[in-house]
Protein backbone atom coordinates (compact mmCIF):
# COMPACT_ATOMS: atom_id res chain seq x y z
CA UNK A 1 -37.04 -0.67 -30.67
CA UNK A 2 -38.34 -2.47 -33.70
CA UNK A 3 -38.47 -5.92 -31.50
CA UNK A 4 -39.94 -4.87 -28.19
CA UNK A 5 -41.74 -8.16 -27.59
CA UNK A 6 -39.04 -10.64 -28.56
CA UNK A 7 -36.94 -7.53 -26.23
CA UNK A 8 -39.16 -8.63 -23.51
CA UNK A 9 -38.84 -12.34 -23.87
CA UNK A 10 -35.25 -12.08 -23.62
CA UNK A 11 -34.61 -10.11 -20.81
CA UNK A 12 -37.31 -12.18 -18.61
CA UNK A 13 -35.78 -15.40 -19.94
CA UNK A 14 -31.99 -14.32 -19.45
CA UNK A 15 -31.96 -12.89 -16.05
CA UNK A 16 -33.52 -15.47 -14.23
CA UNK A 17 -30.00 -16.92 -14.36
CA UNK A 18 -27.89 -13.68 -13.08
CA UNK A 19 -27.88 -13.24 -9.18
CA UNK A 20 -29.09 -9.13 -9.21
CA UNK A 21 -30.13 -6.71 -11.78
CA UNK A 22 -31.57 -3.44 -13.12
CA UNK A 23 -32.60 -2.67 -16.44
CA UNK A 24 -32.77 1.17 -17.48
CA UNK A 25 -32.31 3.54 -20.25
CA UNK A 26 -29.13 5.05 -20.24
CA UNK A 27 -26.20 6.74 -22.71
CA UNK A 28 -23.93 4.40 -24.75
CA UNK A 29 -21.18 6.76 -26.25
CA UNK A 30 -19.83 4.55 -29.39
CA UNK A 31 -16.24 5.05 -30.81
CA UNK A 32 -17.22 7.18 -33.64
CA UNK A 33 -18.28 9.79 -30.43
CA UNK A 34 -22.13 8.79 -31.03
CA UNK A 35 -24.81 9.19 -28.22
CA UNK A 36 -28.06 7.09 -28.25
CA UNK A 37 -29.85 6.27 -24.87
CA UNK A 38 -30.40 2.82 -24.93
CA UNK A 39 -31.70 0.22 -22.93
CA UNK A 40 -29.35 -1.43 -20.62
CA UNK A 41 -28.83 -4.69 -18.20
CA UNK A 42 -26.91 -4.54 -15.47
CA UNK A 43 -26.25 -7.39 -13.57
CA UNK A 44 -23.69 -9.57 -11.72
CA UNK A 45 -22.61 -12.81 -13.63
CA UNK A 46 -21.63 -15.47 -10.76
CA UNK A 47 -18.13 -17.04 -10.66
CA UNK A 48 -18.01 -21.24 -10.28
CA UNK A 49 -14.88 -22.05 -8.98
CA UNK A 50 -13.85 -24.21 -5.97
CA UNK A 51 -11.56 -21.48 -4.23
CA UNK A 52 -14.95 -19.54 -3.76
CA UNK A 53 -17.23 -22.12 -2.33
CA UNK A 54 -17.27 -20.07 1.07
CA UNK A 55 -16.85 -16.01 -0.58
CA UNK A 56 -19.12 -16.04 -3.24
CA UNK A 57 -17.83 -13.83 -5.86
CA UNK A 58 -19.39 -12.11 -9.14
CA UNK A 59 -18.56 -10.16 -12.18
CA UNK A 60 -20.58 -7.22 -12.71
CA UNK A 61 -21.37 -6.54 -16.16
CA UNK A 62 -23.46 -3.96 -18.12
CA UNK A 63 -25.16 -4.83 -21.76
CA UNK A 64 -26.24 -2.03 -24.16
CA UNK A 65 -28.93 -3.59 -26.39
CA UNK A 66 -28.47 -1.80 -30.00
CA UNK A 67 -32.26 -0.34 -31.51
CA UNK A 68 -31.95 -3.07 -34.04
CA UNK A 69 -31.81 -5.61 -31.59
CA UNK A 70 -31.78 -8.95 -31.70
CA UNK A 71 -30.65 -8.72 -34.93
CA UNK A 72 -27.31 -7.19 -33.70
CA UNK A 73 -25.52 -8.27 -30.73
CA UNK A 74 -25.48 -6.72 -26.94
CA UNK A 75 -22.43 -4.47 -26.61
CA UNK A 76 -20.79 -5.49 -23.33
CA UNK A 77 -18.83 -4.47 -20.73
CA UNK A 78 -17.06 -5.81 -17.35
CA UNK A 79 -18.03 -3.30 -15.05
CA UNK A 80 -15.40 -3.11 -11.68
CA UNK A 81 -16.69 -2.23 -8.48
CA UNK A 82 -14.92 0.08 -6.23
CA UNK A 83 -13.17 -3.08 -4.63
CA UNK A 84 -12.30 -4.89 -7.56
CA UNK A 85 -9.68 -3.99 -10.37
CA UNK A 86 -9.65 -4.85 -13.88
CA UNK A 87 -7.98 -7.78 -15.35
CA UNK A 88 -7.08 -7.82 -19.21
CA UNK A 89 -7.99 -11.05 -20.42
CA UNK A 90 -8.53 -12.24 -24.11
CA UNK A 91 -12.08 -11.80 -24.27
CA UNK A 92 -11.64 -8.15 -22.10
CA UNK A 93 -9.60 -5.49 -23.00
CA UNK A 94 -8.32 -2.31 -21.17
CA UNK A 95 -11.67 -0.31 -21.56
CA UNK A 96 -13.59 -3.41 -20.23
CA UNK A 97 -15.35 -4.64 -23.34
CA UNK A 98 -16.21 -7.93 -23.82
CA UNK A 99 -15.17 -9.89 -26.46
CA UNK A 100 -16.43 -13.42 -27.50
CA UNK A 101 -16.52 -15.19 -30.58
CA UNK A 102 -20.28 -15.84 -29.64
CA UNK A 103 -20.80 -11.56 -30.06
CA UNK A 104 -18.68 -11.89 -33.16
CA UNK A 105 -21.25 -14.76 -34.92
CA UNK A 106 -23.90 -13.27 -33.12
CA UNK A 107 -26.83 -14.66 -35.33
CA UNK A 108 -30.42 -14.29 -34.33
CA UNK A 109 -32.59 -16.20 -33.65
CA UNK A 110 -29.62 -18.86 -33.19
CA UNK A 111 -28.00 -16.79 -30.49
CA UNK A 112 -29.71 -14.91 -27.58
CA UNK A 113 -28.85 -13.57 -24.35
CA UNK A 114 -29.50 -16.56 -22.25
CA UNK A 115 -26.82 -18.26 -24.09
CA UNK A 116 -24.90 -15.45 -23.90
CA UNK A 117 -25.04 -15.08 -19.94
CA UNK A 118 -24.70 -19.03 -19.56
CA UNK A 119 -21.41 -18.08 -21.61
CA UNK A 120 -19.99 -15.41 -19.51
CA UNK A 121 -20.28 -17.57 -16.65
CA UNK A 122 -18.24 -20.42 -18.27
CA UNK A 123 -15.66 -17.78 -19.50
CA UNK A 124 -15.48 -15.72 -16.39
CA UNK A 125 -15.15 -18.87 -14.31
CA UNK A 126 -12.22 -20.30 -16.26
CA UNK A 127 -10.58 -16.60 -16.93
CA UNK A 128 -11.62 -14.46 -14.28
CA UNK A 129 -11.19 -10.27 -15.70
CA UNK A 130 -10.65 -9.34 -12.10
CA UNK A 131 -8.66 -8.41 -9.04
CA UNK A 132 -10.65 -8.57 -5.92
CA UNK A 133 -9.31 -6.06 -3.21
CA UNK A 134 -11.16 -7.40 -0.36
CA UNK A 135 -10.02 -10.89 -0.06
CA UNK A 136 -10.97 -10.84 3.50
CA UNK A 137 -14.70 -9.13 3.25
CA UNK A 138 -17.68 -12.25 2.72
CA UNK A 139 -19.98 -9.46 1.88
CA UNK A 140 -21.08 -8.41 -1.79
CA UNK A 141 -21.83 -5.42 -2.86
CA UNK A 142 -24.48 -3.96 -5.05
CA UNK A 143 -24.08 -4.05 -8.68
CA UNK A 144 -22.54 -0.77 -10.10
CA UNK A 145 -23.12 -0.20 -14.20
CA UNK A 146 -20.84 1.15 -16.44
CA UNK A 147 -21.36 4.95 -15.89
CA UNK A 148 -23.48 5.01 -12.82
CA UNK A 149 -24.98 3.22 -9.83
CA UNK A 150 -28.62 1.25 -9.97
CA UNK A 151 -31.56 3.39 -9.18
CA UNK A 152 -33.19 0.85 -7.84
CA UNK A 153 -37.03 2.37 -7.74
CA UNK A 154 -36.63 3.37 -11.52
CA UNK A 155 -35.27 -0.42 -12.18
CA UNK A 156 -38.46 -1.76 -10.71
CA UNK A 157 -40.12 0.66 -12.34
CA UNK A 158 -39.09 0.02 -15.20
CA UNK A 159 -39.21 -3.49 -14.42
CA UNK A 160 -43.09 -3.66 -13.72
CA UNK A 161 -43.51 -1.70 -16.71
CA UNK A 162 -41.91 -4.32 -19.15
CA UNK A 163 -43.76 -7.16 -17.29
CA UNK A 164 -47.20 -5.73 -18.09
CA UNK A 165 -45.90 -4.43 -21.53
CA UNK A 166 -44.91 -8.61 -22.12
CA UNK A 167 -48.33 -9.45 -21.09
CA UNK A 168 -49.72 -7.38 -23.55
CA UNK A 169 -47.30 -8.56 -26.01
CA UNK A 170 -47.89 -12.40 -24.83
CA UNK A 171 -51.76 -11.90 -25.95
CA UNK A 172 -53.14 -13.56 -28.53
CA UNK A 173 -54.25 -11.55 -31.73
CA UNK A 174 -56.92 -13.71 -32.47
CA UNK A 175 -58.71 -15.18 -29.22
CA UNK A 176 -57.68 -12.04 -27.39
CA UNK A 177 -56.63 -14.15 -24.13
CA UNK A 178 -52.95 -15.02 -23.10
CA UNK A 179 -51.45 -17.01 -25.62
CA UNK A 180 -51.44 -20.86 -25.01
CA UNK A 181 -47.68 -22.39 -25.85
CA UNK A 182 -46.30 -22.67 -28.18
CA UNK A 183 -46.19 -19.30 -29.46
CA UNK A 184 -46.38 -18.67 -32.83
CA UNK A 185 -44.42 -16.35 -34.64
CA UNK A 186 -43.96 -14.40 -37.77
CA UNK A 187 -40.50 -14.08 -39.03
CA UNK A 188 -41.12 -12.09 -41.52
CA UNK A 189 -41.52 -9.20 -39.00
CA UNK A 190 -40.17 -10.66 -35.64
CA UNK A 191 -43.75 -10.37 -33.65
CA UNK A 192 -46.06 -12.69 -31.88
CA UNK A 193 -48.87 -13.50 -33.54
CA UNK A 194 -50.76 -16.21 -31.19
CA UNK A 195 -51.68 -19.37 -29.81
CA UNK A 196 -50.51 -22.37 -31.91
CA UNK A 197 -54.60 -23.69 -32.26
CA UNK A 198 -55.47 -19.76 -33.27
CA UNK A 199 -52.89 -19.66 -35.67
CA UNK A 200 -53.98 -23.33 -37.44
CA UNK A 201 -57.67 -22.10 -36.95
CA UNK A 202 -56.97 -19.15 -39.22
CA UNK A 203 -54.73 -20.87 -42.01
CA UNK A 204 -57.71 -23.41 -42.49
CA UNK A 205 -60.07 -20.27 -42.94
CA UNK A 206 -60.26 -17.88 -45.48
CA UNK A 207 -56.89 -16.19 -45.06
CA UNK A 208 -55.76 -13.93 -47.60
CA UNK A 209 -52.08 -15.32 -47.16
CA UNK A 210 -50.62 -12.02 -45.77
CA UNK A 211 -49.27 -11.28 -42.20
CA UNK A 212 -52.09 -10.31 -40.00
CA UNK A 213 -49.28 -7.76 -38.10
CA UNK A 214 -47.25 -6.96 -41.15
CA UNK A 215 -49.08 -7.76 -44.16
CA UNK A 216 -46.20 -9.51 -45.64
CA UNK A 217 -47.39 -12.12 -48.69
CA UNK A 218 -46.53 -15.44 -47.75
CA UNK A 219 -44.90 -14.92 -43.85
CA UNK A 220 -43.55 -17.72 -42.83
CA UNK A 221 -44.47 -19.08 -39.29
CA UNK A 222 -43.07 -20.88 -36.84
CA UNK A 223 -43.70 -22.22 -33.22
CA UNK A 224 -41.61 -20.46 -30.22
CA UNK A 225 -40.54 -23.58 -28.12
CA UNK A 226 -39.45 -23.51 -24.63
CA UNK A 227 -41.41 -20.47 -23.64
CA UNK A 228 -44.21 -22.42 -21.40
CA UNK A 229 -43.33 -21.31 -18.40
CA UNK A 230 -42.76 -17.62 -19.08
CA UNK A 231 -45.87 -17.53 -20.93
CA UNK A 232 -48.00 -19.33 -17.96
CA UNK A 233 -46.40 -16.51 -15.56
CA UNK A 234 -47.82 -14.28 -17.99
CA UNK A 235 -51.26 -15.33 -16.15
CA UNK A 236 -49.71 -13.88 -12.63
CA UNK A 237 -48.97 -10.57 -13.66
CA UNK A 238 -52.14 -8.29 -12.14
């Protein structure tokens, strides 16, 4: 993945807002019968409506993120548990895809998968894609992906692994400490390059006007807003 640390800063940021997930590497067959392991989010998008104020009920979902992403969108799927059923709907068809018109203008950096999960809930509220079987059971069960059940010691594995690989990414190239908000990034290339004060530091220096992480002429740089609090909890991780 071209992206891993804006990767990382969207998966922490997104599923804060999901009830349960796992994130793994696993096999995305696309329709022109192409393999490519790729890293995937399962998780269970929560349903808002007033007939479920007492059974709390989810959609489990599983997102394939593409090796060029962000710049391409999540490929998504409703994924049924063994007591639901799937329900066509216009943004789901038959083999459980997702479709939204926010996947089909899928711009980056304007869209990301916060948005996108704050989406599915509105969707899946209004237009649920399921039947549920066990109208009668008040228990949930545990989130089942597209192809196979959560392991959940590789998913915190894998888990503690991308925290301490977003630390490293969340370090500044230039004081060598974690970075202090806003973040400032490169978009020439898509990385991190520091703290805000590092950043103004070096452009008032003798820079030679390149990309310290690409080498780009002339990157353009902007701050990362709304990343505070990630970045402080950057200071927690051991």
């Amino acid at each position: 993945y071209a992206y891993g640390s804006t990767i990382a800063v969207e998966i922490i940021n997104a599923v804060k807002i999901l009830r349960s997930f796992d994130i793994k590497r696993s096999e995305h067959v696309f329709t022109d019968g192409k393999a490519e392991q790729l890293l995937t989010i399962n998780g269970t998008i929560p349903i808002h409506r007033p007939e479920f104020r007492k059974i709390h009920r989810y959609v489990p979902i599983t997102l394939y993120l593409q090796k060029n992403f962000p710049l391409s969108p999540p490929i998504c799927f409703v994924s049924p548990e063994e007591n639901q059923e799937l329900l066509m709907t216009d943004a789901v068809d038959s083999n459980c895809q997702v479709y939204f018109s926010y996947l089909k203008d899928w711009r980056w950096p304007g869209c990301d998968l916060r948005s996108l999960f704050e989406i599915m809930i509105a969707e899946f509220s209004f237009e649920i894609p399921l039947i549920f079987l066990d109208k009668e059971d008040e228990s949930i069960t545990s989130v089942k992906s597209h192809e196979t059940y959560r392991d959940r010691d590789t998913s915190r594995s894998f888990y503690e692994s991308l925290a301490n690989k977003s630390k490293e990414a969340f370090t500044c190239g230039i004081c060598q400490h974690v970075i202090k908000p806003p973040a400032i990034l490169a978009t020439c290339c898509g990385q991190i390059i520091g703290c805000d004060a590092c950043v103004k530091e070096m452009e008032a220096s003798n820079w030679d006007k390149r990309c310290p992480l690409c080498r780009r002429e002339a990157p353009a740089l902007k701050p990362i807003n709304g990343l505070n609090e990630f970045i402080d909890g950057m200071n927690d991780i051991p």
